[in-house]
C-alpha atoms as a PDB file:
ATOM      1  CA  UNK A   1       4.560  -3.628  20.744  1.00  0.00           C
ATOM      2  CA  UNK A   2       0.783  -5.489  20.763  1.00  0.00           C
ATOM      3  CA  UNK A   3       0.023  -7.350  17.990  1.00  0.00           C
ATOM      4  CA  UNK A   4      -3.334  -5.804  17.550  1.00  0.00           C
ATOM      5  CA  UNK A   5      -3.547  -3.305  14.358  1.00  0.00           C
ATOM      6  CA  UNK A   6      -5.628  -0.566  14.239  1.00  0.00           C
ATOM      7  CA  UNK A   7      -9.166  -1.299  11.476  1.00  0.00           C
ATOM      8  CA  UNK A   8      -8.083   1.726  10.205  1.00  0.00           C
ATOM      9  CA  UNK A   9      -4.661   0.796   9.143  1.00  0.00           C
ATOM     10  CA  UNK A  10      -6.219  -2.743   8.445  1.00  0.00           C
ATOM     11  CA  UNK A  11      -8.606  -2.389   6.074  1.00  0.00           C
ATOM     12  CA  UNK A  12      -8.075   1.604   4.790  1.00  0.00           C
ATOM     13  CA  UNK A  13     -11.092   1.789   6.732  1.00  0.00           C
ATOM     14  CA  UNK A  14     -13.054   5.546   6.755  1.00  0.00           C
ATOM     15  CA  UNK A  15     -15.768   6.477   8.789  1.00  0.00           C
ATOM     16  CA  UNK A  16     -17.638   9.464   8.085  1.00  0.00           C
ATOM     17  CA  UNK A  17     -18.130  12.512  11.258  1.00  0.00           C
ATOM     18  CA  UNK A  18     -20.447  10.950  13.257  1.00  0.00           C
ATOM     19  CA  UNK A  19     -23.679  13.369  14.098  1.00  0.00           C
ATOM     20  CA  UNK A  20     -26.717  13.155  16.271  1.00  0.00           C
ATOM     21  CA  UNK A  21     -29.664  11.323  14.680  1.00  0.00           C
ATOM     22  CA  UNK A  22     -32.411   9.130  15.599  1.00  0.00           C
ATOM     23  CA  UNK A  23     -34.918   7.375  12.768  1.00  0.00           C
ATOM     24  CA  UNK A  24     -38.546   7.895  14.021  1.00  0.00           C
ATOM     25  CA  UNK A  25     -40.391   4.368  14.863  1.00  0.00           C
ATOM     26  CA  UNK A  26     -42.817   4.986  11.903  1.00  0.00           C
ATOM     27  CA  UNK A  27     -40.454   5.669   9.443  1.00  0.00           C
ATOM     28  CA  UNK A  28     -38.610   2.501  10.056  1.00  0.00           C
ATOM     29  CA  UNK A  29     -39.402  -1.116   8.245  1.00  0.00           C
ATOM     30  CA  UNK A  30     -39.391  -3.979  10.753  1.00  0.00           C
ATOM     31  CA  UNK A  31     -36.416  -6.348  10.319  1.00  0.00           C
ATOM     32  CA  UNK A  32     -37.936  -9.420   8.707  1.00  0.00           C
ATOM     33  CA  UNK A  33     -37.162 -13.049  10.167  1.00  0.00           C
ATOM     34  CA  UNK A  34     -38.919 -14.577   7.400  1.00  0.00           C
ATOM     35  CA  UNK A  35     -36.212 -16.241   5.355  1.00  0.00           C
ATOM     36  CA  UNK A  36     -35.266 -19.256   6.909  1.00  0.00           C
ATOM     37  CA  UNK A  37     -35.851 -18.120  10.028  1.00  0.00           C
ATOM     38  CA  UNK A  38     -32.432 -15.751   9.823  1.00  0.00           C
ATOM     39  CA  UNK A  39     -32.031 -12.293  10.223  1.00  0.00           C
ATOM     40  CA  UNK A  40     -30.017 -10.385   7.455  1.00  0.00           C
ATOM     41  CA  UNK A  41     -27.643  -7.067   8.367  1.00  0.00           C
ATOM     42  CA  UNK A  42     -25.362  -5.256   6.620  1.00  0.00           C
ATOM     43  CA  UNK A  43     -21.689  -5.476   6.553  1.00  0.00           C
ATOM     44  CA  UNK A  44     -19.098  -2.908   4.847  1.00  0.00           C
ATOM     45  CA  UNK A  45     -22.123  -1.355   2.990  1.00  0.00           C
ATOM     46  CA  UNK A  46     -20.505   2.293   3.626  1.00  0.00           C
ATOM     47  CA  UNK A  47     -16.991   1.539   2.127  1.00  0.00           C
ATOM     48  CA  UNK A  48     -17.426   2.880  -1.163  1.00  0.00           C
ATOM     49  CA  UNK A  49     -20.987   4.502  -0.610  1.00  0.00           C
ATOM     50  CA  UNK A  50     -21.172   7.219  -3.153  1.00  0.00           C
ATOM     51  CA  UNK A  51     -23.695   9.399  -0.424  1.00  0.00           C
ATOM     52  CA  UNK A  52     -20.720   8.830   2.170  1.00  0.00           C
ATOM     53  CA  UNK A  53     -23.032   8.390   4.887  1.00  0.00           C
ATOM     54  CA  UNK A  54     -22.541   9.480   7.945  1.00  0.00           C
ATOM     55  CA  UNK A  55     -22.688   5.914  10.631  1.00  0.00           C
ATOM     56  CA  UNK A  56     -26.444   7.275  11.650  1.00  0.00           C
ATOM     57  CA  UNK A  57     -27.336   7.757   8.007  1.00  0.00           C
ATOM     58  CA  UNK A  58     -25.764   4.375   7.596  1.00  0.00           C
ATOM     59  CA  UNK A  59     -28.284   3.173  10.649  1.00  0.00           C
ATOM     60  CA  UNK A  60     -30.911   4.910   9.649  1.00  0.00           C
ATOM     61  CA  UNK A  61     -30.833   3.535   6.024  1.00  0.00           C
ATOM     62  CA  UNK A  62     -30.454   0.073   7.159  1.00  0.00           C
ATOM     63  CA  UNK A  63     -33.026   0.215   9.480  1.00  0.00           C
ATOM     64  CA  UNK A  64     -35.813   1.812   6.914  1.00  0.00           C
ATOM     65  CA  UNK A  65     -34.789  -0.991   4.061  1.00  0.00           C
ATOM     66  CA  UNK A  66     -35.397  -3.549   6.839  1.00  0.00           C
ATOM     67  CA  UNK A  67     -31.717  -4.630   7.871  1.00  0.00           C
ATOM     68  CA  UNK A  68     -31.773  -6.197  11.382  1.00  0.00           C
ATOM     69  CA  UNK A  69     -28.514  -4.899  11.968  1.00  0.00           C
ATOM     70  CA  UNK A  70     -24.924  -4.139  10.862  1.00  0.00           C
ATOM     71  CA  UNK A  71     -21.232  -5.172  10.554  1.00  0.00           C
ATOM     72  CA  UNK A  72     -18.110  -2.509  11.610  1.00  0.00           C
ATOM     73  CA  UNK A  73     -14.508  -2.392  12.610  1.00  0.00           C
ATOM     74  CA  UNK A  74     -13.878  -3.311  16.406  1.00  0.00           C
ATOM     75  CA  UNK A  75     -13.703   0.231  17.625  1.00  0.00           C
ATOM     76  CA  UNK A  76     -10.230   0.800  19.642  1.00  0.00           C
ATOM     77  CA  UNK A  77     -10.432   4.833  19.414  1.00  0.00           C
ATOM     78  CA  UNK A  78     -12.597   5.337  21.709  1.00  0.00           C
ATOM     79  CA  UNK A  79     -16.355   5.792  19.993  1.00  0.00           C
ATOM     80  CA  UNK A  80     -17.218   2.222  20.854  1.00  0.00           C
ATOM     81  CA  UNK A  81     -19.832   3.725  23.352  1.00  0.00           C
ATOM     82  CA  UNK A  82     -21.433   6.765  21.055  1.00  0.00           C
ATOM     83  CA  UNK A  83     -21.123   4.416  18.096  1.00  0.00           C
ATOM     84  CA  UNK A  84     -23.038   1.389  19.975  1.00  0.00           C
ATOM     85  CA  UNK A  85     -25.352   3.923  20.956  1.00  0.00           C
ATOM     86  CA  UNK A  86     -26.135   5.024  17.567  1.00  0.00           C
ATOM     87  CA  UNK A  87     -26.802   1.657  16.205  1.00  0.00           C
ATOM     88  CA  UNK A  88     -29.048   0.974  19.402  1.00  0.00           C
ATOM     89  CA  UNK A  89     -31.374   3.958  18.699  1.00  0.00           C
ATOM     90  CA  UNK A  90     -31.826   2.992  15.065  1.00  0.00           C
ATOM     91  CA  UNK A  91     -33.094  -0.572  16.208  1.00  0.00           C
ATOM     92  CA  UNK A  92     -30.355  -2.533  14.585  1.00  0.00           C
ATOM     93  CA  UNK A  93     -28.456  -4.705  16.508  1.00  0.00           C
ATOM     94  CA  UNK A  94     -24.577  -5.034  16.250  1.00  0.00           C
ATOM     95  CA  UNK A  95     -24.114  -8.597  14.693  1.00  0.00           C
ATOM     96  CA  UNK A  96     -20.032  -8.681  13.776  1.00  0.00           C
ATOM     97  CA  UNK A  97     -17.282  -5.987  14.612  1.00  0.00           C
ATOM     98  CA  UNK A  98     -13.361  -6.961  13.240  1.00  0.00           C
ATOM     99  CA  UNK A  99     -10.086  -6.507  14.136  1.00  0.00           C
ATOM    100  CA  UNK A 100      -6.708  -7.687  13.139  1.00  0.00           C
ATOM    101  CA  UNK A 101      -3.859  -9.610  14.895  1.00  0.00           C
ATOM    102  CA  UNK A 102      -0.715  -9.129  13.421  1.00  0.00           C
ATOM    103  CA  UNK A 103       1.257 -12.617  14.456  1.00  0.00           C
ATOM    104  CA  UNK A 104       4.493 -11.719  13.770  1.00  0.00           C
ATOM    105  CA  UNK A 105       4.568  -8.652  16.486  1.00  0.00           C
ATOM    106  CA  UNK A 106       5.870 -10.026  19.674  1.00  0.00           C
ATOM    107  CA  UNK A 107       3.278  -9.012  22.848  1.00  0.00           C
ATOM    108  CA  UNK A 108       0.613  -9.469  24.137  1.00  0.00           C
ATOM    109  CA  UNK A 109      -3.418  -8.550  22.555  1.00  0.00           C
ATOM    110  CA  UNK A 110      -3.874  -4.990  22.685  1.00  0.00           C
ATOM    111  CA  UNK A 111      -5.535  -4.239  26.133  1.00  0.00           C
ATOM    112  CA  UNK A 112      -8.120  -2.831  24.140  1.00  0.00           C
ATOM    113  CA  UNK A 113      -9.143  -5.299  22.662  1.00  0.00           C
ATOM    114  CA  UNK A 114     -10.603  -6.790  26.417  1.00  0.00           C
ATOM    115  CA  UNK A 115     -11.765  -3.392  27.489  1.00  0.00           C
ATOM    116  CA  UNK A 116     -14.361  -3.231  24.146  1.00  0.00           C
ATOM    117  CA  UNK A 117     -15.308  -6.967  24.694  1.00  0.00           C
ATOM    118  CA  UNK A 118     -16.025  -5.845  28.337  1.00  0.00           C
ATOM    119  CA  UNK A 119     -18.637  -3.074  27.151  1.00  0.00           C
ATOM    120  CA  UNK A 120     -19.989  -5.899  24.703  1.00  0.00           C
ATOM    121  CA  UNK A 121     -21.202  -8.253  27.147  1.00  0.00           C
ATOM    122  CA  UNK A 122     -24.611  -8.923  26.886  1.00  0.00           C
ATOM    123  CA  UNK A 123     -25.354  -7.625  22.593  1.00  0.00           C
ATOM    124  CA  UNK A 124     -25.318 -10.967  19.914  1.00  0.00           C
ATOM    125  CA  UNK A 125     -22.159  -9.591  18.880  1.00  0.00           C
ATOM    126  CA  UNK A 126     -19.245 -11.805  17.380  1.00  0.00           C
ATOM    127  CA  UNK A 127     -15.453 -10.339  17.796  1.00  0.00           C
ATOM    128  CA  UNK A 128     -13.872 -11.567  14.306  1.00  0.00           C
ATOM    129  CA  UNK A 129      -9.795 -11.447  14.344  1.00  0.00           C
ATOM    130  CA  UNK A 130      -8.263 -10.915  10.862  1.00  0.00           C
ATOM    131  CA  UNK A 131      -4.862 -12.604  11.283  1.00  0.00           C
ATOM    132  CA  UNK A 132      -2.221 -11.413   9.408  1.00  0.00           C
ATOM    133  CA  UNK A 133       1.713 -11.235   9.709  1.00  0.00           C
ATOM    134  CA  UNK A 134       2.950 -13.765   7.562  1.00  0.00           C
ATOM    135  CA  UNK A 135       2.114 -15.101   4.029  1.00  0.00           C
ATOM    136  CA  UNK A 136      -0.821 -17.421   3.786  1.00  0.00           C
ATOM    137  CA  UNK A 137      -0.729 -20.718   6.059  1.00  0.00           C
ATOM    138  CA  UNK A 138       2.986 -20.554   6.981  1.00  0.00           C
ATOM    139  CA  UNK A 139       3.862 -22.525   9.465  1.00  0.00           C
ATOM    140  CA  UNK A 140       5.612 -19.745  11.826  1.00  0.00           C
ATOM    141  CA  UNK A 141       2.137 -17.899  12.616  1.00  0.00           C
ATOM    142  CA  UNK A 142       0.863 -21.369  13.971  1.00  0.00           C
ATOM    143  CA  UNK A 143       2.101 -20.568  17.790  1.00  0.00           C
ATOM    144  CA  UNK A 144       1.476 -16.966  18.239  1.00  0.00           C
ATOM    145  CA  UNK A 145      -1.963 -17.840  16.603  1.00  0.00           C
ATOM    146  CA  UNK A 146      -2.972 -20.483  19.006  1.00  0.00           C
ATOM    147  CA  UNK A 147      -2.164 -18.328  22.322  1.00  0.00           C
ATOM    148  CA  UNK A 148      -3.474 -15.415  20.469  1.00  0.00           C
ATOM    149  CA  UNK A 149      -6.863 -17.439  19.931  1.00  0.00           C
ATOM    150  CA  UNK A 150      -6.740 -19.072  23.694  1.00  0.00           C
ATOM    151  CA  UNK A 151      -6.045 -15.369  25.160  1.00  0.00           C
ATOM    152  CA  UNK A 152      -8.495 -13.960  23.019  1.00  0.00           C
ATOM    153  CA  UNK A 153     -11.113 -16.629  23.822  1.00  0.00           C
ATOM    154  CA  UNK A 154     -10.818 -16.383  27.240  1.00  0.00           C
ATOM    155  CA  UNK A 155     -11.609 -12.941  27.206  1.00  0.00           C
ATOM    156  CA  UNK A 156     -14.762 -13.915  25.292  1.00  0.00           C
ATOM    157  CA  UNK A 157     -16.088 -16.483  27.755  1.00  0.00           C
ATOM    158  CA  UNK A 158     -15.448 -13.961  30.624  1.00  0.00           C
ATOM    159  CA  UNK A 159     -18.128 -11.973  29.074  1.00  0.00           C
ATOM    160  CA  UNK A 160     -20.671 -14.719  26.881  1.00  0.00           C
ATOM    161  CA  UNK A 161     -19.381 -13.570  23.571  1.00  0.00           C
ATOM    162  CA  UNK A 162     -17.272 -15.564  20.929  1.00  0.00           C
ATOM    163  CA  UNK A 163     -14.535 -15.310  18.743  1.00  0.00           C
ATOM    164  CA  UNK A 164     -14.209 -15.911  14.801  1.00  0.00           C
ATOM    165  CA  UNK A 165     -11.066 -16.119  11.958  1.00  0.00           C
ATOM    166  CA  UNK A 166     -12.469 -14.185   9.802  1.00  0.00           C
ATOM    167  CA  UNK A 167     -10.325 -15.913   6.746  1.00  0.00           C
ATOM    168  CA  UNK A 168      -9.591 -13.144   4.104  1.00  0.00           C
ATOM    169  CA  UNK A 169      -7.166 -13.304   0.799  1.00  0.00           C
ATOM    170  CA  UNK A 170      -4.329 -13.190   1.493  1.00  0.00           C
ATOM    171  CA  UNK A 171      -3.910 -12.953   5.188  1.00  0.00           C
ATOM    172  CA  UNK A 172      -2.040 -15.439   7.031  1.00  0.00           C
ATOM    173  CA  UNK A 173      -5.441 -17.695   7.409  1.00  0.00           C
ATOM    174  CA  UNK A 174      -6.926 -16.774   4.014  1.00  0.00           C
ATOM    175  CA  UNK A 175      -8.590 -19.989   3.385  1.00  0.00           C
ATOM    176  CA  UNK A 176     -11.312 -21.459   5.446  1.00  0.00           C
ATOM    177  CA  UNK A 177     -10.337 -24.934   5.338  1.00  0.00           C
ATOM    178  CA  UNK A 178      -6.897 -23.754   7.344  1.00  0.00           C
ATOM    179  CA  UNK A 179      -8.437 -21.452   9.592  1.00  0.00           C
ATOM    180  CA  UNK A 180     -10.461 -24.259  10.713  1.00  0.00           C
ATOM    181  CA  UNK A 181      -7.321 -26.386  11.126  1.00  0.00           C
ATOM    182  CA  UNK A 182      -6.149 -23.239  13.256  1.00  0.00           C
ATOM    183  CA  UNK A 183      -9.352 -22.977  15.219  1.00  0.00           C
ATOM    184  CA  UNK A 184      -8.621 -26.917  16.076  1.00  0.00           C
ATOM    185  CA  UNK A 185      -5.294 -26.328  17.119  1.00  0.00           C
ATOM    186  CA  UNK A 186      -6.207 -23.909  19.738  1.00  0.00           C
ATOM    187  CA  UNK A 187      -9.362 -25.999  21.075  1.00  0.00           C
ATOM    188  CA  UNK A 188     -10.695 -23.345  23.242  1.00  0.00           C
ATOM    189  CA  UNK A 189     -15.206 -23.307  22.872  1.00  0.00           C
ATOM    190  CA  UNK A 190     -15.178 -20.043  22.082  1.00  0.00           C
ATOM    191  CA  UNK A 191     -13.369 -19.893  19.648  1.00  0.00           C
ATOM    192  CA  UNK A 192     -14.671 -20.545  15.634  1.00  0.00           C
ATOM    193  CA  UNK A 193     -14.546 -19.304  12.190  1.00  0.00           C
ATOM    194  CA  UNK A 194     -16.849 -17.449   9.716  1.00  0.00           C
ATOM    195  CA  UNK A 195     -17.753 -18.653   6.275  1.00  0.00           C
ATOM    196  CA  UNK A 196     -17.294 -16.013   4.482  1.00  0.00           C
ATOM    197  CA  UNK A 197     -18.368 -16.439   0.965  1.00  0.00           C
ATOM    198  CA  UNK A 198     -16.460 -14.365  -1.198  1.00  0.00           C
ATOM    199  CA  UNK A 199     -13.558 -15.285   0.320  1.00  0.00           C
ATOM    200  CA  UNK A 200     -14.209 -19.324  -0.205  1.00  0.00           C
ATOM    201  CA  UNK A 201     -15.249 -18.567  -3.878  1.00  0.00           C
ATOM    202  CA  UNK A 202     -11.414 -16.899  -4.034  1.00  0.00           C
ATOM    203  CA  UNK A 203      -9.904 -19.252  -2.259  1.00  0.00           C
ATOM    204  CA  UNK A 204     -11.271 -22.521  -2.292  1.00  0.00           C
ATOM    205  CA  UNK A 205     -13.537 -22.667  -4.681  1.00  0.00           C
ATOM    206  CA  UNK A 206     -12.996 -25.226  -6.867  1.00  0.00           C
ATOM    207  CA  UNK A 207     -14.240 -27.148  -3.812  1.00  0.00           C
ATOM    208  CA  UNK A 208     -17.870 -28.018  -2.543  1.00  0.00           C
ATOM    209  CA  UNK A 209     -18.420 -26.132   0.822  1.00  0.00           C
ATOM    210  CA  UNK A 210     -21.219 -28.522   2.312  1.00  0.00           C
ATOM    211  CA  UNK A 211     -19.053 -31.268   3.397  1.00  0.00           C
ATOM    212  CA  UNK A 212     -16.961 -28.582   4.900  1.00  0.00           C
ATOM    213  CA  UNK A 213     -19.883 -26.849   6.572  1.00  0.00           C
ATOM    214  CA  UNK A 214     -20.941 -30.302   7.841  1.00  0.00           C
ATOM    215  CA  UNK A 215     -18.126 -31.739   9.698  1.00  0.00           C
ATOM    216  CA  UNK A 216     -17.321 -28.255  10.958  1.00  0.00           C
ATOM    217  CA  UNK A 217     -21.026 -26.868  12.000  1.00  0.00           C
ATOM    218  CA  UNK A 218     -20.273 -26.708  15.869  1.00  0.00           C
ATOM    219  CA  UNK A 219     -17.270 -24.229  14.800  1.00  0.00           C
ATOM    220  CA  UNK A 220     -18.938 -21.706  12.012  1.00  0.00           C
ATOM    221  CA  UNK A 221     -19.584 -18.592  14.128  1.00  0.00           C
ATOM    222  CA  UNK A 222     -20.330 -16.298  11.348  1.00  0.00           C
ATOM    223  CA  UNK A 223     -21.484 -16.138   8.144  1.00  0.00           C
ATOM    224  CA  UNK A 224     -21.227 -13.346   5.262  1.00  0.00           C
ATOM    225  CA  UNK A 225     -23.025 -13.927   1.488  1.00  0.00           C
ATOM    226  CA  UNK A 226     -23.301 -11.829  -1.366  1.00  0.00           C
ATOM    227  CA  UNK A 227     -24.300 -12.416  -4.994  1.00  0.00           C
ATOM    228  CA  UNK A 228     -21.386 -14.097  -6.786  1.00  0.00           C
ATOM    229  CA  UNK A 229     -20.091 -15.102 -10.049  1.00  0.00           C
ATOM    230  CA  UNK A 230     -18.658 -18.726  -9.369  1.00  0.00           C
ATOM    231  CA  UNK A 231     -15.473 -19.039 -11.284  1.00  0.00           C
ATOM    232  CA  UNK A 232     -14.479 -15.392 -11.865  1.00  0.00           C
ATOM    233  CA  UNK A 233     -11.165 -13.985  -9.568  1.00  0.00           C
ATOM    234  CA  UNK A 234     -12.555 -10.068  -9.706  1.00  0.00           C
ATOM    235  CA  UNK A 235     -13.924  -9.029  -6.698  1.00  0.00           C
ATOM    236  CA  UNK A 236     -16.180  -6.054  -8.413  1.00  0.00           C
ATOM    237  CA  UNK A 237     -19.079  -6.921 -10.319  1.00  0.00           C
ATOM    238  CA  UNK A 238     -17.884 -10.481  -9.874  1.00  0.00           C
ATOM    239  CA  UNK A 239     -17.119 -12.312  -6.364  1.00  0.00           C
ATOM    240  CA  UNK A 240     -19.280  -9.504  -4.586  1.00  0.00           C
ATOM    241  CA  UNK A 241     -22.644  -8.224  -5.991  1.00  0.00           C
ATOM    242  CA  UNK A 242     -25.876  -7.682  -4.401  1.00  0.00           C
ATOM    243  CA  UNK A 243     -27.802 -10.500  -4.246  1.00  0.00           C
ATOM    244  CA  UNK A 244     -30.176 -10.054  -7.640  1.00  0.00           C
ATOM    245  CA  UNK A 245     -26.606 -10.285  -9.778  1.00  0.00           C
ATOM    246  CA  UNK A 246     -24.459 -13.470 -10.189  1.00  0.00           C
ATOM    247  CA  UNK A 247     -24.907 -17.156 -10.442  1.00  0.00           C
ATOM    248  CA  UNK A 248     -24.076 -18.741  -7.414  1.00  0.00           C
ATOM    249  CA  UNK A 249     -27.018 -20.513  -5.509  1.00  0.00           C
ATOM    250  CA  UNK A 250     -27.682 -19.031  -2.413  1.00  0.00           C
ATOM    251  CA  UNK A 251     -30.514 -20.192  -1.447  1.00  0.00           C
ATOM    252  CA  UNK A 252     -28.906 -23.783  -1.267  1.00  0.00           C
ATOM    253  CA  UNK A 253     -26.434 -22.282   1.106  1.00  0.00           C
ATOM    254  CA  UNK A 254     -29.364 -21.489   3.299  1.00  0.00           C
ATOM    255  CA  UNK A 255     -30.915 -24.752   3.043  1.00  0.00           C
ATOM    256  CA  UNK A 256     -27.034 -26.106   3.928  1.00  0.00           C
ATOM    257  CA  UNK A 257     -26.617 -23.686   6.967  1.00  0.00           C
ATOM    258  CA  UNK A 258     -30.325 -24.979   8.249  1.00  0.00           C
ATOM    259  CA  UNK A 259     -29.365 -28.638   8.073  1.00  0.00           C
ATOM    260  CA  UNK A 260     -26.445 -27.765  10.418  1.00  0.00           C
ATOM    261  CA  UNK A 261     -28.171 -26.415  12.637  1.00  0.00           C
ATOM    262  CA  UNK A 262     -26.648 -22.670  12.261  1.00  0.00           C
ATOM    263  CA  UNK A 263     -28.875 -19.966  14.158  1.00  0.00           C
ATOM    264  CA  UNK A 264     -26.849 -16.928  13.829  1.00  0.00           C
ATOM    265  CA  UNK A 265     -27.768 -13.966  11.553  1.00  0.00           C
ATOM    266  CA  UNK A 266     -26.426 -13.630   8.116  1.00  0.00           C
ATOM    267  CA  UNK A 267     -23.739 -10.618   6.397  1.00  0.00           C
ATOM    268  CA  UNK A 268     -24.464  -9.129   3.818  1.00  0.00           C
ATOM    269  CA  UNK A 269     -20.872  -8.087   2.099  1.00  0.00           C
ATOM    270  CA  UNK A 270     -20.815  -4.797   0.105  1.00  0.00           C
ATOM    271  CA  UNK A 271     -17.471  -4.168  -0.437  1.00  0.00           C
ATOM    272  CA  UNK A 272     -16.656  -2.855  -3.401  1.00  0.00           C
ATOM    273  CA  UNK A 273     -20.383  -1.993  -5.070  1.00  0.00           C
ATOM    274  CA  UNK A 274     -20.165   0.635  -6.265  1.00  0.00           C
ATOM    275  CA  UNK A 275     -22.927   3.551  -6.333  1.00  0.00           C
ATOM    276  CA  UNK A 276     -25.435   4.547  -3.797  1.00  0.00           C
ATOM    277  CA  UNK A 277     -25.429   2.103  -1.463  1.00  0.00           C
ATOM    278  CA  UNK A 278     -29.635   2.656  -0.883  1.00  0.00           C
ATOM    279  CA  UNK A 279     -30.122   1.109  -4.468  1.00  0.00           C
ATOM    280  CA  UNK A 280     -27.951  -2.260  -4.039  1.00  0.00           C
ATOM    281  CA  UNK A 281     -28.890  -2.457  -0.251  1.00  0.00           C
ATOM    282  CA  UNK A 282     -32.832  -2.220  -1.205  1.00  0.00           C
ATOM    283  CA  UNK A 283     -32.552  -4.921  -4.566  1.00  0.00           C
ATOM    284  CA  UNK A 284     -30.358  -7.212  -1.881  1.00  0.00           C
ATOM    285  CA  UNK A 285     -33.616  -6.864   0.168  1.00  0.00           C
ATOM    286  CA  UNK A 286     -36.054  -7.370  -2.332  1.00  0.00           C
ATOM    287  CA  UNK A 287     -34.292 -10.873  -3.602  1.00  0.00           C
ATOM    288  CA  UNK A 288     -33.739 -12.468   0.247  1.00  0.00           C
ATOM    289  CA  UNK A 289     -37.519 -11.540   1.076  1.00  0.00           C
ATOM    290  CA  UNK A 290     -38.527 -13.298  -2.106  1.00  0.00           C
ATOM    291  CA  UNK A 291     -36.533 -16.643  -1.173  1.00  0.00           C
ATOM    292  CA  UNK A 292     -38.548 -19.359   0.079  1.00  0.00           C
ATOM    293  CA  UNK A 293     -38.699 -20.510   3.488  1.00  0.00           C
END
C-alpha cells in the first residue's frame, strides 16, 4: 500500500461538477503586483462557499476580484489536465496544490504523485505534502519522512519544481519550528516548508515568528495569511478571517518576508468563512490593495 492519501479523504475535500467556462478578457480585473511587490491568490476559498461554485466559477470569480491565482488539492483522479486548463483560461496561475503522506503506510509515494509533477513542469507551482500517520512530532515518522522528502524532492528537481511541509494541527509535523527540523534532516534543495499562518498562531504562537523566518529564509517555500485574532484557539471568526477582521499585523509580516528576501506569491486561507465567498474574497482585496508598499 503507498503512503499517499487521496485530498479527498484528507481534507473532506468537495469539488463541485466541473463545466465549460471561460471569463471574457474585459470582464476580468488585472492581478495587481502592487503590494510589496507580491502577488496574492486564493487558497480553499470554495470549501464552505455558500454559492458552491463550480472550479470555473471559482476561476472566474478570482480572476474578476483580481486574484493572481489559486490554491487546490494535488489532483490524483485524473482532472489534473481539464482542471489546469480551466485555471489557465481564467488567467490565474496555479500557485500551491496539496497532498498528504501518510508515514506510517509502508511503500513507496504513490506513482501519481510523479506522473502530476511531470505535467507540472514548467507552471510556478509548489507541491505541498501534508504528513500525517502518527501523533504530532513523534519520533517514529522521522525515517519514513526523510526518504519520503528525498524521493519526493527528487522528483521535483527532475522537473524545476519544489516541495513544501505544509505543517497543519495536528498532523505528524503540525508545528513549523519541527517541520523545519524535518526539512533539515532530509537536506535535499528542493525541499522546504510553508509558513502558514493560522497554523503558527495555533501552534506556536506564543512565539515571535521573525527570528524563525530569518534563520530559515532559504527554506520557506510557501506562504498562506489570513486575518487573525492573536491569542484565540477557534479557527472561525478567530484564527482565519478575511483580512479587514482580526488583530494580527500583517503588514509587518510583509515587511518580515521582504527583508528575507522571499519572492514567492502569497495564500490567502479561507477555510472556514463562512457565506458567499465573493463578499470576504472582495473585502480581503480591498484591505491588501490598501497596504503600503
Amino acid at each position: 500500500m503507498n503512503r499517499t492519501l487521496s485530498a479527498a479523504a484528507a481534507c473532506a475535500f468537495v469539488v463541485a461538477a466541473i463545466t465549460g467556462h471561460r471569463l471574457p478578457a474585459a470582464e476580468a480585473t488585472p492581478p495587481t503586483n502592487a503590494t510589496k511587490g507580491y502577488e496574492l491568490y486564493g487558497f480553499c476559498m470554495e470549501m464552505h462557499d455558500a454559492k458552491q461554485r463550480s472550479l470555473p466559477e471559482q476561476a472566474a470569480l478570482l480572476r474578476e476580484l483580481g486574484f493572481a491565482g489559486a490554491g487546490y488539492p494535488l489532483w490524483l483522479d485524473g482532472d489534473l489536465d481539464q482542471n489546469l486548463s480551466i485555471l489557465d483560461q481564467a488567467g490565474l496561475k496555479t500557485y500551491l496544490l496539496y497532498t498528504t503522506v501518510d508515514l506510517s503506510l509502508a511503500g513507496p509515494i504513490d506513482p501519481r504523485i510523479a506522473q502530476a509533477m511531470a505535467k507540472l513542469q514548467g507552471r510556478p507551482v509548489t507541491i505541498c505534502v501534508l504528513l500525517r500517520g502518527f501523533p504530532p512530532a513523534d519520533p517514529r515518522g522521522d525515517e519514513p519522512a526523510v526518504q519520503a522528502l528525498r524521493e519526493l524532492g527528487d522528483i521535483a528537481q527532475q522537473h524545476g519544481l519544489r516541495i513544501s511541509i505544509y505543517h497543519h494541527t495536528k498532523d505528524w509535523t503540525e508545528s513549523l519550528l519541527h517541520a523545519l527540523q524535518v526539512v533539515k534532516k532530509a537536506n535535499h534543495a528542493h525541499v522546504g516548508a510553508n509558513f502558514n499562518l493560522c497554523h503558527w498562531l495555533m501552534i506556536d504562537g506564543d512565539k515571535d515568528y521573525e527570528p524563525v523566518l530569518r534563520e530559515h529564509a532559504s527554506r520557506i517555500f510557501a506562504v498562506t495569511i489570513n486575518g487573525a485574532q492573536v491569542g484565540t484557539k477557534e479557527w472561525t471568526d478567530g484564527l482565519i478571517q478575511p483580512l479587514d477582521r482580526g488583530d494580527f499585523d500583517n503588514p509587518r509580516l510583509l515587511r518580515v518576508l521582504r527583508d528575507i528576501g522571499y519572492t514567492g506569491p502569497i495564500g490567502l486561507m479561507c477555510y472556514g468563512i463562512q457565506g458567499d465567498a465573493r463578499q470576504h474574497l472582495e473585502r480581503s482585496m480591498q484591505v491588501w490593495r490598501s497596504w503600503p508598499q
